[in-house]
PDB file of N, CA and C in Angstrom:
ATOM      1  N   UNK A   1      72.501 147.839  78.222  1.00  0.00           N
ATOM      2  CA  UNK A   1      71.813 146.581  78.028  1.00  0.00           C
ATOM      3  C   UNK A   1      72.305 145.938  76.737  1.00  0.00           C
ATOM      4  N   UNK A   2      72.534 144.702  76.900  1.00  0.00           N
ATOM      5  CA  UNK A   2      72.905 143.832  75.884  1.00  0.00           C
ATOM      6  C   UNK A   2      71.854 143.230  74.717  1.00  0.00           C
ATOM      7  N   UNK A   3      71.786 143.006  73.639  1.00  0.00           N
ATOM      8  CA  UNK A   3      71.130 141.962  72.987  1.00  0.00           C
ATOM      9  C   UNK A   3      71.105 140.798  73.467  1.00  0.00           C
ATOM     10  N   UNK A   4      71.845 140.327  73.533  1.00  0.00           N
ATOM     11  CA  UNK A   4      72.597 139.297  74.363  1.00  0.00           C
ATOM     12  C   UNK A   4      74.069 138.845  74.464  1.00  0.00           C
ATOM     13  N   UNK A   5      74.037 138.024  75.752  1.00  0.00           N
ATOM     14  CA  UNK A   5      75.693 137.661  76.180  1.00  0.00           C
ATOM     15  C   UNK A   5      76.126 135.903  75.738  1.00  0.00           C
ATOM     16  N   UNK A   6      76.882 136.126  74.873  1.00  0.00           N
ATOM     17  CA  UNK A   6      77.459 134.784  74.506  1.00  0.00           C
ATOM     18  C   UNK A   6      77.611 133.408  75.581  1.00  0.00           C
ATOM     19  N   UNK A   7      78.119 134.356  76.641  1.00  0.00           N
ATOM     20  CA  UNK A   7      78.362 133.126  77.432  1.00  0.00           C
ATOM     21  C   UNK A   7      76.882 132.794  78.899  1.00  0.00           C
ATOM     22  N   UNK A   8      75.659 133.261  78.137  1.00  0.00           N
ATOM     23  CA  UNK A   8      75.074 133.266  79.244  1.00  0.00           C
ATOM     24  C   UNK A   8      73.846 132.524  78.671  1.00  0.00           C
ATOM     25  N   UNK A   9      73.517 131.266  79.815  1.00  0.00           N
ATOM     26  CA  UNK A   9      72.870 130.039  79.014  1.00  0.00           C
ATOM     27  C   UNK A   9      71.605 130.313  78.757  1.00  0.00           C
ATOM     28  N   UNK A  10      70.860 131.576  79.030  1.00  0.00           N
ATOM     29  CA  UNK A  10      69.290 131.710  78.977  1.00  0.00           C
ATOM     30  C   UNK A  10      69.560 132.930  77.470  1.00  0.00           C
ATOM     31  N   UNK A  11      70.327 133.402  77.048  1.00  0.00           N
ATOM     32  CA  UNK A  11      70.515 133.838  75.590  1.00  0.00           C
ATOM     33  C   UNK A  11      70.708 132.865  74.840  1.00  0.00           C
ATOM     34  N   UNK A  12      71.625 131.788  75.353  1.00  0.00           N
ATOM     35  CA  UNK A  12      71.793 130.575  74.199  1.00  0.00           C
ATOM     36  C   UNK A  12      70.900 129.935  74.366  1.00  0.00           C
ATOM     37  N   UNK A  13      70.119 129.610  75.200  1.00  0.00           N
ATOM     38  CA  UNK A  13      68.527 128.942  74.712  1.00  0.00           C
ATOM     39  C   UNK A  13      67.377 129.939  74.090  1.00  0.00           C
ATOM     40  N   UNK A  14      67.240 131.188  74.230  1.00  0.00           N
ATOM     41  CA  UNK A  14      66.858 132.126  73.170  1.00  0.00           C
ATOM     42  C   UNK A  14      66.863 131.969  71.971  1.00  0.00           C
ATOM     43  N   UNK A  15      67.955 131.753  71.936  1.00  0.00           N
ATOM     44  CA  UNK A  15      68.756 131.759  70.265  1.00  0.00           C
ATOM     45  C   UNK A  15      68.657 130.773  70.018  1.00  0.00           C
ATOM     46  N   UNK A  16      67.967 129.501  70.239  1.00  0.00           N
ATOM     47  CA  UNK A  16      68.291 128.387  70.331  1.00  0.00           C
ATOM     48  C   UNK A  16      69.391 127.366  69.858  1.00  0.00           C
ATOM     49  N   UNK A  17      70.450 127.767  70.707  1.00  0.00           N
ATOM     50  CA  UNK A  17      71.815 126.865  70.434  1.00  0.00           C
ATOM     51  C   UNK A  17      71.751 126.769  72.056  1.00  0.00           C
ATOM     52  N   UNK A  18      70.976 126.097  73.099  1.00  0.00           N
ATOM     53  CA  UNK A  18      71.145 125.477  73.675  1.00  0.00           C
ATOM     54  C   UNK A  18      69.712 124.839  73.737  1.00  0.00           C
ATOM     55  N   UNK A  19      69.589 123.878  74.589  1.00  0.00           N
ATOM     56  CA  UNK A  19      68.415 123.035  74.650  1.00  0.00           C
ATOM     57  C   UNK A  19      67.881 123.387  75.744  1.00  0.00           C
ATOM     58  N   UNK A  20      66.309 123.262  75.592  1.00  0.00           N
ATOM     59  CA  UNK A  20      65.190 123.932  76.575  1.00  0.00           C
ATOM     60  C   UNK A  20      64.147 123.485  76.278  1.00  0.00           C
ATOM     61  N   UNK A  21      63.443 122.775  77.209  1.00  0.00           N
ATOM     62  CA  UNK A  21      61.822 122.586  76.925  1.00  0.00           C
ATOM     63  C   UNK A  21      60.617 124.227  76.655  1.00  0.00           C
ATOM     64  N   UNK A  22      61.066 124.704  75.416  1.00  0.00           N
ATOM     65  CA  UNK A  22      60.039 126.025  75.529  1.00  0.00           C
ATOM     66  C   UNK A  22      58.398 125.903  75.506  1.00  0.00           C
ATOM     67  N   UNK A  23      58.030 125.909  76.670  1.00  0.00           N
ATOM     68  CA  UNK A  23      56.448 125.734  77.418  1.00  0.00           C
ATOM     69  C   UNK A  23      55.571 126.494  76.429  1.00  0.00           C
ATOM     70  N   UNK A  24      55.839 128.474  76.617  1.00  0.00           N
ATOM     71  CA  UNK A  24      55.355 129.047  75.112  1.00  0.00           C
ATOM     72  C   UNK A  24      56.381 130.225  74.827  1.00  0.00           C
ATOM     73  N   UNK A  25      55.856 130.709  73.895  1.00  0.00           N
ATOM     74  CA  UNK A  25      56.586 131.997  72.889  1.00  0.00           C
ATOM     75  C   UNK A  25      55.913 132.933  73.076  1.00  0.00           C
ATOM     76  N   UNK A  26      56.267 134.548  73.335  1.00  0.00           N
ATOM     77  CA  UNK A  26      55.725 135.587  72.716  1.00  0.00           C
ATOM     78  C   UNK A  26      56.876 135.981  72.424  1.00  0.00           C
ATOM     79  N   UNK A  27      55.996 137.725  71.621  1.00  0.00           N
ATOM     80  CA  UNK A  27      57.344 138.201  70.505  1.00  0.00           C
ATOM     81  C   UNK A  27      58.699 138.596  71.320  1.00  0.00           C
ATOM     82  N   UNK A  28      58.983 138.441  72.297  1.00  0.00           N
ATOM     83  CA  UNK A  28      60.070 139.221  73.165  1.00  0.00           C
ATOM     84  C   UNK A  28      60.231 138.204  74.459  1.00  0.00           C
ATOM     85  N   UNK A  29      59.807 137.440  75.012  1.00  0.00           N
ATOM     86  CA  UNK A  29      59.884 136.508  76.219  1.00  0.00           C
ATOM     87  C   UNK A  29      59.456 134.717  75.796  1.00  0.00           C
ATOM     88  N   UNK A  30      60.233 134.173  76.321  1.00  0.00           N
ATOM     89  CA  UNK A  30      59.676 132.883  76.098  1.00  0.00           C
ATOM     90  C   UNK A  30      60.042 132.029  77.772  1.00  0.00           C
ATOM     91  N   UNK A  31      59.025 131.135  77.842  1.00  0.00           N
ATOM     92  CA  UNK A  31      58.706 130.657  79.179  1.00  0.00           C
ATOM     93  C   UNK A  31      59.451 128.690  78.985  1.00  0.00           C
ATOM     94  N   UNK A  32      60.437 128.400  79.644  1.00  0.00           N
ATOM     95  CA  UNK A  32      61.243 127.450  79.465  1.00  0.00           C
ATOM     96  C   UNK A  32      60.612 126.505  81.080  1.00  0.00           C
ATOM     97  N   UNK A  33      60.557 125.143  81.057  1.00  0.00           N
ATOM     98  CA  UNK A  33      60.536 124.172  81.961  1.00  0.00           C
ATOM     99  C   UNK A  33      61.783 124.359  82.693  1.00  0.00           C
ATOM    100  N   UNK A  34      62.573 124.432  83.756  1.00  0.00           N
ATOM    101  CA  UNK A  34      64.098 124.342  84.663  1.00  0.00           C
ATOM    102  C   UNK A  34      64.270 123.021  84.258  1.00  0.00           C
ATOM    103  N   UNK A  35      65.866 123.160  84.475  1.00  0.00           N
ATOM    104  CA  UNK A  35      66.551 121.597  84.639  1.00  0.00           C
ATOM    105  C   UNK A  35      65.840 120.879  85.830  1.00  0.00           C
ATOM    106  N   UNK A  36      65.826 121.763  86.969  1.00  0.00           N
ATOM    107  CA  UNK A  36      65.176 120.910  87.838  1.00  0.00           C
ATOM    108  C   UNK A  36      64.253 121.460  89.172  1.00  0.00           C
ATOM    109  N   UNK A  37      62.775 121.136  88.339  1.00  0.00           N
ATOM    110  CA  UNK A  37      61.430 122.127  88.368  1.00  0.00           C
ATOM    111  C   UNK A  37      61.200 121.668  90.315  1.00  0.00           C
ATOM    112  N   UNK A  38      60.426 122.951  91.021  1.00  0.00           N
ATOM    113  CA  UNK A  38      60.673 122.246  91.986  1.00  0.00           C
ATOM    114  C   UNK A  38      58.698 121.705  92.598  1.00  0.00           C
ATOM    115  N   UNK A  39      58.091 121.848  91.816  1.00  0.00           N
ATOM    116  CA  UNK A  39      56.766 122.030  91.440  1.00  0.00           C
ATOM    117  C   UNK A  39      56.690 121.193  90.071  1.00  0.00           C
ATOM    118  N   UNK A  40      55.412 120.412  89.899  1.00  0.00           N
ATOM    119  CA  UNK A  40      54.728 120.064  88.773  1.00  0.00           C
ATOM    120  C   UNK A  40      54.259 121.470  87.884  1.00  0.00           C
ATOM    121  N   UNK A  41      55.075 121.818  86.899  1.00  0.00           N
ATOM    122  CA  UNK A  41      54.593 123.039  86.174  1.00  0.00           C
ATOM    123  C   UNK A  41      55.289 124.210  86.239  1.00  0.00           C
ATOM    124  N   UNK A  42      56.132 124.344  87.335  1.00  0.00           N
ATOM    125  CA  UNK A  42      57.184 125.318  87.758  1.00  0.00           C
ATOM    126  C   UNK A  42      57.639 125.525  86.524  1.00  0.00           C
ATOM    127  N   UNK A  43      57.974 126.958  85.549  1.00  0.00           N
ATOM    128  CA  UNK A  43      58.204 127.254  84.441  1.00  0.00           C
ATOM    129  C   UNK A  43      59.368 128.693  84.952  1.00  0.00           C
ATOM    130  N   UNK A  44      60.561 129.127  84.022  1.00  0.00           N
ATOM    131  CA  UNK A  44      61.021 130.308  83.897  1.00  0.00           C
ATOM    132  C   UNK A  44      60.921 131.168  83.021  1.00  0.00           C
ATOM    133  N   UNK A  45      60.629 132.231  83.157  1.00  0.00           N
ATOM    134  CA  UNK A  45      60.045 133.541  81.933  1.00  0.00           C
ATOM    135  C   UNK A  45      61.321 133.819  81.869  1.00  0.00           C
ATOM    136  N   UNK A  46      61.617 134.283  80.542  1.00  0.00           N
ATOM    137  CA  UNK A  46      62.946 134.652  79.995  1.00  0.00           C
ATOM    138  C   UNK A  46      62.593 135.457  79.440  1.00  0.00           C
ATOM    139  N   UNK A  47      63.203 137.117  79.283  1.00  0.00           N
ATOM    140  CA  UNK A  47      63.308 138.041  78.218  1.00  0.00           C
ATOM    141  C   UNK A  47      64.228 137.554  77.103  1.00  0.00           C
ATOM    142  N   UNK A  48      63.626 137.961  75.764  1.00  0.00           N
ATOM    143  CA  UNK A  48      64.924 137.626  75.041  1.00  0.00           C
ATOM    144  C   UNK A  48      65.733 138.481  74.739  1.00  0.00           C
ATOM    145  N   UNK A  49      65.689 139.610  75.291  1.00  0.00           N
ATOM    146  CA  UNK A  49      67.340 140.638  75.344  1.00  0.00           C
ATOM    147  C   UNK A  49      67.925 140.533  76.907  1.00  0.00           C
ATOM    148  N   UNK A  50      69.113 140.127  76.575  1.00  0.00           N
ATOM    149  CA  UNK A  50      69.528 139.686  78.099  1.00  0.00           C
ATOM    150  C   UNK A  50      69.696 140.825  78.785  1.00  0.00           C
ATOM    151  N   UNK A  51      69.438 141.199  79.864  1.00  0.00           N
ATOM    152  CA  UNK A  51      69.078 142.370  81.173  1.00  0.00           C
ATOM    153  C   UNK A  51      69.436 141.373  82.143  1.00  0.00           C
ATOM    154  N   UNK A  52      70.316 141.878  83.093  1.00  0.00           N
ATOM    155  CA  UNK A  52      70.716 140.970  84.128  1.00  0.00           C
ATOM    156  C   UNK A  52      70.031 140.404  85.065  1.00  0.00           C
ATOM    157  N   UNK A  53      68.933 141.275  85.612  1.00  0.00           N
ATOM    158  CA  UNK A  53      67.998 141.470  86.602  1.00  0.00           C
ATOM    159  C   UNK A  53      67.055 142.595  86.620  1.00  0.00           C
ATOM    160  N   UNK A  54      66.177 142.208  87.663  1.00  0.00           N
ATOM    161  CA  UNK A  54      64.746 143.295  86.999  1.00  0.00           C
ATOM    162  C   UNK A  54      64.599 144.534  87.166  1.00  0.00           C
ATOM    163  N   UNK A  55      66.025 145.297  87.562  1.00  0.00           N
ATOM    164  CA  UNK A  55      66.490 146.711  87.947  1.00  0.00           C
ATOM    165  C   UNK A  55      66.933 147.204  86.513  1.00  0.00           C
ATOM    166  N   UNK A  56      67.535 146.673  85.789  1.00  0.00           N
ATOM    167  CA  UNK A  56      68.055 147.106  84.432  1.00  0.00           C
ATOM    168  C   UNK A  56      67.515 147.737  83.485  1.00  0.00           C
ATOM    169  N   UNK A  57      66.344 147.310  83.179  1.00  0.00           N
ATOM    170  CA  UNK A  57      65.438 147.806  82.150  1.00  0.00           C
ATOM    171  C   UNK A  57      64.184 147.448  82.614  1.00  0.00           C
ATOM    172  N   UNK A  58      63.659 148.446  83.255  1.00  0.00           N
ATOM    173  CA  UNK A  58      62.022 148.177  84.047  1.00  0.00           C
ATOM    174  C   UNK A  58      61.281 148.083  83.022  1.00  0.00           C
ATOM    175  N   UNK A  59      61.625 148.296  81.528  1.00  0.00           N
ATOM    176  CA  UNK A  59      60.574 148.107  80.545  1.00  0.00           C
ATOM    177  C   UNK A  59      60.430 146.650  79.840  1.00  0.00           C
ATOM    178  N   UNK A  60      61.803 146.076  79.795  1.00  0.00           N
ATOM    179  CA  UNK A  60      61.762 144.675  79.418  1.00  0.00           C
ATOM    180  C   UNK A  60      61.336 143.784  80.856  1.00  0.00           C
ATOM    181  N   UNK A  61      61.581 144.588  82.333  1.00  0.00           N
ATOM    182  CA  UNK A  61      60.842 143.664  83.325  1.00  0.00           C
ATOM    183  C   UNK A  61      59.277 143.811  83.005  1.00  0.00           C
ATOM    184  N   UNK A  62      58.912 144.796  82.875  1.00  0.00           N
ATOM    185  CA  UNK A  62      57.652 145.089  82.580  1.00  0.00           C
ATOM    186  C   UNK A  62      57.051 144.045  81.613  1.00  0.00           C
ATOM    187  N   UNK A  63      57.103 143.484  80.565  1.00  0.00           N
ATOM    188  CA  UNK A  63      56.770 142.808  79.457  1.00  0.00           C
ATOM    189  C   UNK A  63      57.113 141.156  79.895  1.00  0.00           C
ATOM    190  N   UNK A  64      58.332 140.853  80.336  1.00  0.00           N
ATOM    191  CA  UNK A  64      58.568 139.774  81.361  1.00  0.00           C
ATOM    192  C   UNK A  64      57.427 139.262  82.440  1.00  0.00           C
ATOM    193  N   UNK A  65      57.439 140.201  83.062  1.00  0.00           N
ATOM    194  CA  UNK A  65      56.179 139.811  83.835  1.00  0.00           C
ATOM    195  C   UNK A  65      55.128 140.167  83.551  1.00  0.00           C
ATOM    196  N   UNK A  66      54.318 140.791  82.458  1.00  0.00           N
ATOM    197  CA  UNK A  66      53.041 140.320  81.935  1.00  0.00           C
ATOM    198  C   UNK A  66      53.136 138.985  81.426  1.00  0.00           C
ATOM    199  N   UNK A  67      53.600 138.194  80.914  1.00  0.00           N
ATOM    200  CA  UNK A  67      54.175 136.836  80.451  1.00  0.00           C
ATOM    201  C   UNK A  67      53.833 136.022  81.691  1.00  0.00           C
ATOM    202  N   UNK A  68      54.836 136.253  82.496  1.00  0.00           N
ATOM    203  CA  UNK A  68      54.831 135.654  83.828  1.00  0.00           C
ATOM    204  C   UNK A  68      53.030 135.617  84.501  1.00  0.00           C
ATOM    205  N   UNK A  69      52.296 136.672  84.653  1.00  0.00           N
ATOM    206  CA  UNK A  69      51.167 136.755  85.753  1.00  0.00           C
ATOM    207  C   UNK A  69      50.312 136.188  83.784  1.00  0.00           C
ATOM    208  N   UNK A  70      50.390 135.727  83.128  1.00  0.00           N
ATOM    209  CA  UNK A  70      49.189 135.230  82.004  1.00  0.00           C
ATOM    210  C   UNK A  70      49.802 133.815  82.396  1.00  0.00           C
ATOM    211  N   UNK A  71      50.705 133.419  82.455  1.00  0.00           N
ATOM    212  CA  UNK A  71      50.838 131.368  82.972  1.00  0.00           C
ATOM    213  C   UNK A  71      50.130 131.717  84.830  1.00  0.00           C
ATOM    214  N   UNK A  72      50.695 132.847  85.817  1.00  0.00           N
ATOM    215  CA  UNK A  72      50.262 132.536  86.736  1.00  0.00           C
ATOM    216  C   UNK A  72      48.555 132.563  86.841  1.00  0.00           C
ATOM    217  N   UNK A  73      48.305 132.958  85.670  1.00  0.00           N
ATOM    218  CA  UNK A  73      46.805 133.120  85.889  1.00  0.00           C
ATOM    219  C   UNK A  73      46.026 131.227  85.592  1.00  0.00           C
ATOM    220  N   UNK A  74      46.931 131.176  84.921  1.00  0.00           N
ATOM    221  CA  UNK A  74      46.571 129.615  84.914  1.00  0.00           C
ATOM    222  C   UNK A  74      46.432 128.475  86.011  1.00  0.00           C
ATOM    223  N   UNK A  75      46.900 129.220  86.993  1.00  0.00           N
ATOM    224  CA  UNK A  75      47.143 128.209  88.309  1.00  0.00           C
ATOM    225  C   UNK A  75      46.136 128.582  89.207  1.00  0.00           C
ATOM    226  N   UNK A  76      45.475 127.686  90.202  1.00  0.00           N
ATOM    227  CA  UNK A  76      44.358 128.144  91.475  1.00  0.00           C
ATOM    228  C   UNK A  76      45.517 129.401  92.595  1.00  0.00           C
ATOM    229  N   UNK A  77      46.823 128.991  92.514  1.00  0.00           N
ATOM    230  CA  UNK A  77      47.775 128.961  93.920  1.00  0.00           C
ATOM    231  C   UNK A  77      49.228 128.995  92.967  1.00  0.00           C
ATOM    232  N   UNK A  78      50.129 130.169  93.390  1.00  0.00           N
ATOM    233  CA  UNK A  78      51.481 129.801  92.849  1.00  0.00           C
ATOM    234  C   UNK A  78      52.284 131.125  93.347  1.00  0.00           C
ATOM    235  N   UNK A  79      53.688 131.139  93.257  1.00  0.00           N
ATOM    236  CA  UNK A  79      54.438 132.152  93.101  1.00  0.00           C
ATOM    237  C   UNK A  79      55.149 132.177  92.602  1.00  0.00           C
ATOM    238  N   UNK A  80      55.078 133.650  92.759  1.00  0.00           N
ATOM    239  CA  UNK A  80      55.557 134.292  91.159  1.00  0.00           C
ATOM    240  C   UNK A  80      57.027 135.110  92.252  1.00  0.00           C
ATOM    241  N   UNK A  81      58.584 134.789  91.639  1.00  0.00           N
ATOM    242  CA  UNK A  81      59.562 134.850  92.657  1.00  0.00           C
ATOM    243  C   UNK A  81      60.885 135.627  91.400  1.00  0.00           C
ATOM    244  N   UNK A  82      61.426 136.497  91.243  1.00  0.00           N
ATOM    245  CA  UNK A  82      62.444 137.489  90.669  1.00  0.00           C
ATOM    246  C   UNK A  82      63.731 137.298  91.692  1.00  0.00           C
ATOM    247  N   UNK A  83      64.900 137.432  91.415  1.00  0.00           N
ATOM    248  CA  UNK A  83      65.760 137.764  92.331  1.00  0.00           C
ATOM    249  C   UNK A  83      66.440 138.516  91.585  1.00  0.00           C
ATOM    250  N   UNK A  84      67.214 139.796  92.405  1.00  0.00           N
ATOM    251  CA  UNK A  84      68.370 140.202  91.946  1.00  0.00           C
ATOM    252  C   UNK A  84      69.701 140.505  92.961  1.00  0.00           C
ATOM    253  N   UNK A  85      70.718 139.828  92.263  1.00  0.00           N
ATOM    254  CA  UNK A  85      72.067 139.811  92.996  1.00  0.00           C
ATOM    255  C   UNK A  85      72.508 138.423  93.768  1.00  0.00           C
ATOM    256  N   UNK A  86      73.554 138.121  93.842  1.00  0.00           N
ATOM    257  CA  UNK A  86      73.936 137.260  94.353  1.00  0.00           C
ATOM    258  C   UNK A  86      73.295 136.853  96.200  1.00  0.00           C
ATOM    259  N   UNK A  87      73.334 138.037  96.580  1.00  0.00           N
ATOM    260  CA  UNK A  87      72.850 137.706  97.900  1.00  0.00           C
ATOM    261  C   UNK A  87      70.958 137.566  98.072  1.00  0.00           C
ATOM    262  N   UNK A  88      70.635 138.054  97.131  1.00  0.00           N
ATOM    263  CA  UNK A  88      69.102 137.363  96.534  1.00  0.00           C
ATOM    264  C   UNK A  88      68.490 136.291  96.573  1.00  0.00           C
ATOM    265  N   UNK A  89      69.957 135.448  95.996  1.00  0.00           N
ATOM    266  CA  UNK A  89      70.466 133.964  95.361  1.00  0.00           C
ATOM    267  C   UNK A  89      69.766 133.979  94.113  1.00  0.00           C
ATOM    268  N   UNK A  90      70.155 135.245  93.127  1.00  0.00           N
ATOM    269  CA  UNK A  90      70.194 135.019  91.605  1.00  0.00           C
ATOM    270  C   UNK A  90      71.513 134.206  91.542  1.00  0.00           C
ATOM    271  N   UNK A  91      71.592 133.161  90.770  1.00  0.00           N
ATOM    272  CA  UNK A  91      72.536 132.290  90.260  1.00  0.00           C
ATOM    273  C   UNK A  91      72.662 132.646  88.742  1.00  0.00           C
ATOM    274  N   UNK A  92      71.659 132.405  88.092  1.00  0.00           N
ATOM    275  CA  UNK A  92      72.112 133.319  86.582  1.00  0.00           C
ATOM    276  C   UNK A  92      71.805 134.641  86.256  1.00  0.00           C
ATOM    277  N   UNK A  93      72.548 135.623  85.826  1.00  0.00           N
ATOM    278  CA  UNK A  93      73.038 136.779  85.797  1.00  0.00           C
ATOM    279  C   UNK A  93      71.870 136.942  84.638  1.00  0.00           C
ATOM    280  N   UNK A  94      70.681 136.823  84.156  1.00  0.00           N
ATOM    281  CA  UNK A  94      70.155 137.337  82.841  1.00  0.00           C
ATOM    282  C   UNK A  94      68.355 136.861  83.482  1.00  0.00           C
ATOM    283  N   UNK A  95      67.353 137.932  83.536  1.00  0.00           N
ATOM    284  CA  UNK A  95      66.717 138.446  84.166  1.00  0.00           C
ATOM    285  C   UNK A  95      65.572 136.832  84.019  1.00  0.00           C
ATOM    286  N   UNK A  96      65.179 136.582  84.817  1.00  0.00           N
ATOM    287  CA  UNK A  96      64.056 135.185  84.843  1.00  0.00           C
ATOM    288  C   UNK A  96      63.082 135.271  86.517  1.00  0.00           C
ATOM    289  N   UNK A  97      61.995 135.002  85.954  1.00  0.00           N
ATOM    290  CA  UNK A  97      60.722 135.263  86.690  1.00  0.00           C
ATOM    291  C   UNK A  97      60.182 133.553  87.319  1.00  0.00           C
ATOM    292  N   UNK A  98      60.620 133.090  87.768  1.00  0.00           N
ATOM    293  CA  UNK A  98      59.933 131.693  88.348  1.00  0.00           C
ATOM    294  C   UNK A  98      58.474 131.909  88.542  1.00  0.00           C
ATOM    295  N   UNK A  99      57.530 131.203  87.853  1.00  0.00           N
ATOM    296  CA  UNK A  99      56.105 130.927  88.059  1.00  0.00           C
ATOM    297  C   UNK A  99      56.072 129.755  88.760  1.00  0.00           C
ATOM    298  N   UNK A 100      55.487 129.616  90.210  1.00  0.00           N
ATOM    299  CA  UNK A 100      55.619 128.285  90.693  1.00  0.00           C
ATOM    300  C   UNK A 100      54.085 127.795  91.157  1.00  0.00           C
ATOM    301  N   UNK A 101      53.857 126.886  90.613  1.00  0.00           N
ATOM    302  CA  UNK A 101      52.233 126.391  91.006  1.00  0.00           C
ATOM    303  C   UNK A 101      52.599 126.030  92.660  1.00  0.00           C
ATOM    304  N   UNK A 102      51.646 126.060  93.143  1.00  0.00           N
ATOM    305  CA  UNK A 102      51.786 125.474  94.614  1.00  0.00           C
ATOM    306  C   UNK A 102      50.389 124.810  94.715  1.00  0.00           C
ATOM    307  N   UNK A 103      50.290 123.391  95.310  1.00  0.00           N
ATOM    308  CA  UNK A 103      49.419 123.193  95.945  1.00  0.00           C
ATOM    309  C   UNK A 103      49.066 122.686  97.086  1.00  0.00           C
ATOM    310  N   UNK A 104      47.968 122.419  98.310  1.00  0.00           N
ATOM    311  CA  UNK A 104      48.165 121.918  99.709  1.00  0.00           C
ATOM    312  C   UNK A 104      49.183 120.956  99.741  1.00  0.00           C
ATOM    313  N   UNK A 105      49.862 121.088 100.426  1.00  0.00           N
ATOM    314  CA  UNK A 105      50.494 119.971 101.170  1.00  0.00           C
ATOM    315  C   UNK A 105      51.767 119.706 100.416  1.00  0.00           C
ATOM    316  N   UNK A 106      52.454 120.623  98.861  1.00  0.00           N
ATOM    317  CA  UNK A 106      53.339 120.220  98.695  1.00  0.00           C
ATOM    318  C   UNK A 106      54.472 119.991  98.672  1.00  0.00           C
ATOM    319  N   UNK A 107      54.970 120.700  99.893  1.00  0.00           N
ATOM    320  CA  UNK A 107      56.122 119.906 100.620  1.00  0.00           C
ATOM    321  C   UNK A 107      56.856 121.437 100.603  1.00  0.00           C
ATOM    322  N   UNK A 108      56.959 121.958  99.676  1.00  0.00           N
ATOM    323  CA  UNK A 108      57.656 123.247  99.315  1.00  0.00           C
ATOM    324  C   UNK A 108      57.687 124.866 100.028  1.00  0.00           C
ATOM    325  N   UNK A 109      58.771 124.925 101.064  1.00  0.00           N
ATOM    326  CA  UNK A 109      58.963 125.884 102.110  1.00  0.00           C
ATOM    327  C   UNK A 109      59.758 127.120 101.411  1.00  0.00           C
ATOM    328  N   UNK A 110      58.651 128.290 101.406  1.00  0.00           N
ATOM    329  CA  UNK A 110      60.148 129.430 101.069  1.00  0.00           C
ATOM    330  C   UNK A 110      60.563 129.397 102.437  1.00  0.00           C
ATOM    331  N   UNK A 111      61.611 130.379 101.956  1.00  0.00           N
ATOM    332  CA  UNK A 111      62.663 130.652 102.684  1.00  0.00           C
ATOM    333  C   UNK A 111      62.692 131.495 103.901  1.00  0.00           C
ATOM    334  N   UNK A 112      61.272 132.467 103.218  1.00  0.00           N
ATOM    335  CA  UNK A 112      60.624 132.710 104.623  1.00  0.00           C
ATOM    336  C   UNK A 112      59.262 133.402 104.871  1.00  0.00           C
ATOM    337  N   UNK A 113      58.787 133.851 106.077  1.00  0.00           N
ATOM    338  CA  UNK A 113      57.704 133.583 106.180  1.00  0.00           C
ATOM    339  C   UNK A 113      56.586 135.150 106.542  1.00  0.00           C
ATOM    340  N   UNK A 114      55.771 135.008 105.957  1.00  0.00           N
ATOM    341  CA  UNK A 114      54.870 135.881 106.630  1.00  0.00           C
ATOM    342  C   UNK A 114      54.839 137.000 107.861  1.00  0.00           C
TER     343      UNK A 114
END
């Protein structure tokens, strides 16, 4: 496990040398707005030691998602969505927890179903 990876954009918004709406802070995770939220409130939990995915270090997933289920507790309705690996459809390689509010009717289909 890395501290972090230079070229990987959720360490450089950590570190802050990239730009991010940071929603909140704790001592080890911070919860960032997406470029492009797919929900009113839709937020990403970020560890700040980069771990690729939530197989790597079950102890920094562990702390990640207490982070994650204290914003989901804020919502009536939401999900809470991890991927790992490309065929997952993780797109960035450094471990992030989507909190997604959901409410009736808003348009928003996973991928699949019950």
């Amino acid at each position: 496990m890395e501290s972090s990876n230079s070229d990987c954009i959720f360490c450089l918004i950590v570190a802050d040398q990239a730009p991010a709406t940071v929603v909140r802070r704790w001592a080890d995770v911070i919860a960032i707005t997406p470029r492009h939220p797919v929900t009113p409130g839709h937020v990403l939990v970020i560890p700040a030691v980069h771990v690729a995915d939530v197989e790597v270090n079950p102890a920094v997933s562990a702390l990640t998602m207490t982070a994650a289920a204290e914003l989901a507790g804020e919502h009536p309705a939401c999900n809470v969505i991890t991927s790992r690996g490309a065929d997952a459809t993780q797109k960035v390689f450094h471990l992030h927890i989507h909190v997604v509010p959901r409410r009736a009717g808003d348009g928003l289909a996973l991928p699949w179903s019950a």
